[in-house]
N, C-alpha and C. Protein backbone atom coordinates (compact mmCIF):
# COMPACT_ATOMS: atom_id res chain seq x y z
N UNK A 1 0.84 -1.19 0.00
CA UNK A 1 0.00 0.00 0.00
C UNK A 1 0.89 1.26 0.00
N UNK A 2 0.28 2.51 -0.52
CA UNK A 2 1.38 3.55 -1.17
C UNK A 2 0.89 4.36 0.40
N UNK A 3 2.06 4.84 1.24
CA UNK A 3 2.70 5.66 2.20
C UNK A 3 1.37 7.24 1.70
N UNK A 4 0.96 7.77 2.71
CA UNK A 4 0.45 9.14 2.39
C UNK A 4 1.49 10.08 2.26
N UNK A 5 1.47 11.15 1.68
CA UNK A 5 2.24 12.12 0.76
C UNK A 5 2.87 12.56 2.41
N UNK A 6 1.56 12.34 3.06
CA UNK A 6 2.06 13.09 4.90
C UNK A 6 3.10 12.62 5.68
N UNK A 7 2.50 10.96 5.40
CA UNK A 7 3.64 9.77 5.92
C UNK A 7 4.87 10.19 5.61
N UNK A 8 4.91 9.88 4.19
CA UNK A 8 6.16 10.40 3.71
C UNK A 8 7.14 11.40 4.37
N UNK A 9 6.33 12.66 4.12
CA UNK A 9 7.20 14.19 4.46
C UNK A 9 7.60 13.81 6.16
N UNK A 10 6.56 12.71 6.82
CA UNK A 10 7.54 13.13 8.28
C UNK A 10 8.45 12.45 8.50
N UNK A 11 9.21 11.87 7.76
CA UNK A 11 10.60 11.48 7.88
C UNK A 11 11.50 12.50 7.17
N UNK A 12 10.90 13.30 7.20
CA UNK A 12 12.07 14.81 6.73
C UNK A 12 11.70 15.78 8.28
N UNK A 13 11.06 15.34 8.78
CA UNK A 13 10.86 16.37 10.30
C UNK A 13 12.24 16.40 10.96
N UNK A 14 12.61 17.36 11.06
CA UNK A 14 14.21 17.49 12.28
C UNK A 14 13.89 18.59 12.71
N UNK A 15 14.56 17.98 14.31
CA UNK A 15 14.58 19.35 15.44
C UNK A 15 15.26 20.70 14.65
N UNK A 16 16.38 20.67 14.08
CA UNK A 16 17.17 21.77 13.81
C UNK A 16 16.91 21.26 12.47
N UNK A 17 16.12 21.79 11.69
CA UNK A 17 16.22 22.02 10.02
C UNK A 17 17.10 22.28 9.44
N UNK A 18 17.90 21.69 8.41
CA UNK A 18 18.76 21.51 7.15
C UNK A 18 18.28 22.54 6.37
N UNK A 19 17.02 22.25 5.70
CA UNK A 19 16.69 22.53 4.55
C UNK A 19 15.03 22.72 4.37
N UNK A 20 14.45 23.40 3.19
CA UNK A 20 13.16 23.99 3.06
C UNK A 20 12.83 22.48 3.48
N UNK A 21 12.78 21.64 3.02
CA UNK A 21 11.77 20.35 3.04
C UNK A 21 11.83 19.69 4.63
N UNK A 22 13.24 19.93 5.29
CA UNK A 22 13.05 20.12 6.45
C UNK A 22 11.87 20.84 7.11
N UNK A 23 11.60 22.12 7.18
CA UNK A 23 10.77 23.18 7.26
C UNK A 23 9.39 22.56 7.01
N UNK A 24 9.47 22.45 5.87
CA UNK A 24 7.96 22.06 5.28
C UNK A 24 7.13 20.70 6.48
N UNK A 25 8.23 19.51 6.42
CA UNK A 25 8.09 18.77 7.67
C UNK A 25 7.48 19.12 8.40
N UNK A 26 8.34 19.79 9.15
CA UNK A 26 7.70 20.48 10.47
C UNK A 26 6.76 21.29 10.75
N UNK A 27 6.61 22.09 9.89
CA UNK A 27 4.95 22.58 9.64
C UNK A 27 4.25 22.17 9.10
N UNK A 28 4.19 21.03 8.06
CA UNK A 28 2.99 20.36 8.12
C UNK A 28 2.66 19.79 9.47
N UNK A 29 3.35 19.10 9.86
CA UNK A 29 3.07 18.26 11.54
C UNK A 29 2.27 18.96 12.36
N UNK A 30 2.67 20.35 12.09
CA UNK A 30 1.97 21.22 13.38
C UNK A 30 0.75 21.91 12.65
N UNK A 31 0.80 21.32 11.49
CA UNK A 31 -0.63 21.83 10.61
C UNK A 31 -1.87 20.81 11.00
N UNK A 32 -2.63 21.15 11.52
CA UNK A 32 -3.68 19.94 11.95
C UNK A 32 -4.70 20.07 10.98
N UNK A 33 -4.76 20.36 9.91
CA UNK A 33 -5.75 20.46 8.91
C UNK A 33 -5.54 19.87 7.61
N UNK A 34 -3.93 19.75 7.95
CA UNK A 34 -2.91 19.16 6.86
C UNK A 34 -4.01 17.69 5.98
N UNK A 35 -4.14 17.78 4.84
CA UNK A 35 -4.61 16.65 4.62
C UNK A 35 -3.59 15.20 4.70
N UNK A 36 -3.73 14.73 5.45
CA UNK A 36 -3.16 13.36 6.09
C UNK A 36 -3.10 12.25 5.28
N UNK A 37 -4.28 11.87 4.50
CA UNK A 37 -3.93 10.99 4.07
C UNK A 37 -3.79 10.91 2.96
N UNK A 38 -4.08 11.96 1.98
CA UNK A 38 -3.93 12.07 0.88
C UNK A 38 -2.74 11.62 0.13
N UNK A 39 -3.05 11.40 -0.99
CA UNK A 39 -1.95 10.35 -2.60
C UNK A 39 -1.86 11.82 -3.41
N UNK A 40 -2.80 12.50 -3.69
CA UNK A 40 -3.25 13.11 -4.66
C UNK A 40 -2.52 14.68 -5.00
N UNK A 41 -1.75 15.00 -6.07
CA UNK A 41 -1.46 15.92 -6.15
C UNK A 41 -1.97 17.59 -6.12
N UNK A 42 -3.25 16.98 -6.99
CA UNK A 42 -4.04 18.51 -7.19
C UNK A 42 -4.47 18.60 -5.41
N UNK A 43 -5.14 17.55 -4.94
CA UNK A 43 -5.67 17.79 -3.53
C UNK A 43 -4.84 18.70 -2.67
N UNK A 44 -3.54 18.22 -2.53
CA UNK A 44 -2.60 18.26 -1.81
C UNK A 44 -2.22 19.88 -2.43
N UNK A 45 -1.92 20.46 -3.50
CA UNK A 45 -1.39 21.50 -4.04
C UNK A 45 -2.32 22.50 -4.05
N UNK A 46 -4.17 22.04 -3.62
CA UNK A 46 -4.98 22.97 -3.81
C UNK A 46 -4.89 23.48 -2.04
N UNK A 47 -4.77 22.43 -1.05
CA UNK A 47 -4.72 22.90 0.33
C UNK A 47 -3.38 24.09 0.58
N UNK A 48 -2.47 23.61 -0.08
CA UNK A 48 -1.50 24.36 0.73
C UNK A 48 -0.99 25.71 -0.27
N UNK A 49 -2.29 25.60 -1.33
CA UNK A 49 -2.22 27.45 -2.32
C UNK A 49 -3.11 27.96 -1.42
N UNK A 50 -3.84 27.25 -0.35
CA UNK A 50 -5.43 28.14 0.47
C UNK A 50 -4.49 28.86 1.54
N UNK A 51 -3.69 27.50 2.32
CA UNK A 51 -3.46 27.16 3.63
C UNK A 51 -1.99 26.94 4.22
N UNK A 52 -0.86 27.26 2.90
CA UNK A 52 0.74 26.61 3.75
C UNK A 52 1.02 28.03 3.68
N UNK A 53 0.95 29.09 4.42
CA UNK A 53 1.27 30.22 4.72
C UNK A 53 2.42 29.89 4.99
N UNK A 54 3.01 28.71 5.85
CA UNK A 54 4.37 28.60 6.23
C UNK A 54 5.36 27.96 5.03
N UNK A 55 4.53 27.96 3.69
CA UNK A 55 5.80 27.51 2.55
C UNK A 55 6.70 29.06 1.51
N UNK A 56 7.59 28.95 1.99
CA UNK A 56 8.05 30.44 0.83
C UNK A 56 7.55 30.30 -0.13
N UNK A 57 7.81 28.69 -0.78
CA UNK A 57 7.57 29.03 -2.24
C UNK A 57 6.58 27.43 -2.44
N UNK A 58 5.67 27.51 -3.30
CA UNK A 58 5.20 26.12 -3.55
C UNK A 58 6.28 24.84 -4.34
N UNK A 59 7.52 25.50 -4.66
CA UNK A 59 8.73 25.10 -5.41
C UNK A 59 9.13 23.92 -4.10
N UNK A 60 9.30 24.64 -2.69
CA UNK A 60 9.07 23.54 -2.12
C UNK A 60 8.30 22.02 -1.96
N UNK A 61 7.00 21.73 -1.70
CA UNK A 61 6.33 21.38 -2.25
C UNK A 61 6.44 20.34 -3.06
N UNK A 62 6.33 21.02 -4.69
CA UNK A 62 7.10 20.01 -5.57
C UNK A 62 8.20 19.68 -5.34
N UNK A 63 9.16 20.04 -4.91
CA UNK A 63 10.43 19.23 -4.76
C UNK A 63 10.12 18.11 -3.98
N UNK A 64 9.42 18.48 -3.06
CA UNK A 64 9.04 17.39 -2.38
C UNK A 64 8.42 15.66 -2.82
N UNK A 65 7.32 16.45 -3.80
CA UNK A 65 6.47 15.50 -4.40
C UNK A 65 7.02 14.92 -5.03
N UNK A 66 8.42 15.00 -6.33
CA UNK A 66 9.26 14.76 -6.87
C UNK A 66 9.58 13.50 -6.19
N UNK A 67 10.37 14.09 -4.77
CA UNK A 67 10.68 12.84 -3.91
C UNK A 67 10.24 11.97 -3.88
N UNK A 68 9.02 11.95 -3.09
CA UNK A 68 7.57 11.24 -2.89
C UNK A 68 7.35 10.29 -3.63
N UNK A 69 7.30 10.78 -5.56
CA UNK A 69 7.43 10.04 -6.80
C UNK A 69 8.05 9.08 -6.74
N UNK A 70 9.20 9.26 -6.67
CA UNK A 70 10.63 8.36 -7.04
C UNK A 70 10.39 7.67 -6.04
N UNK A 71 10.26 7.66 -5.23
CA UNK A 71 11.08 6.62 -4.00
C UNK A 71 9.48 5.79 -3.27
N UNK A 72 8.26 6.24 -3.16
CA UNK A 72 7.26 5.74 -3.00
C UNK A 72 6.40 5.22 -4.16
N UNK A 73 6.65 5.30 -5.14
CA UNK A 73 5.57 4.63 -6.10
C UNK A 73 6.37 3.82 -6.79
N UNK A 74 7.38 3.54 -6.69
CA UNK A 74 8.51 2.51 -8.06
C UNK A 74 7.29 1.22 -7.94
């Protein structure tokens, strides 16, 4: 069964952030509205154009999903 896009990102959560996707981690976690279980790109890209006030750029994001791609769906 395919990992949620959420699952995923919280193994990028760290106390002291590296990097945007670090970041992103960690505020999704503390986003409780975050859609959780979602697969779905548009879903996922339509919440956080309403609602990721805490992303600089949605470039984050996709980089992310990128990830997500490769390494969860082979």
């Amino acid at each position: 069964m395919l990992k949620s896009f959420y699952h995923f990102l919280m193994k990028y959560r760290h106390p002291k952030p590296q990097n945007s996707i670090n970041h992103f981690a960690n505020a999704a976690y503390e986003d409780h509205s975050f859609p959780k279980n979602s697969e779905d790109y548009d879903e996922l890209s339509n919440y956080l154009e309403l609602n990721g006030q805490y992303l600089p750029s949605m470039v984050v994001f996709d980089e992310a999903w990128e990830i997500y791609i490769v390494t969860e769906r082979k």
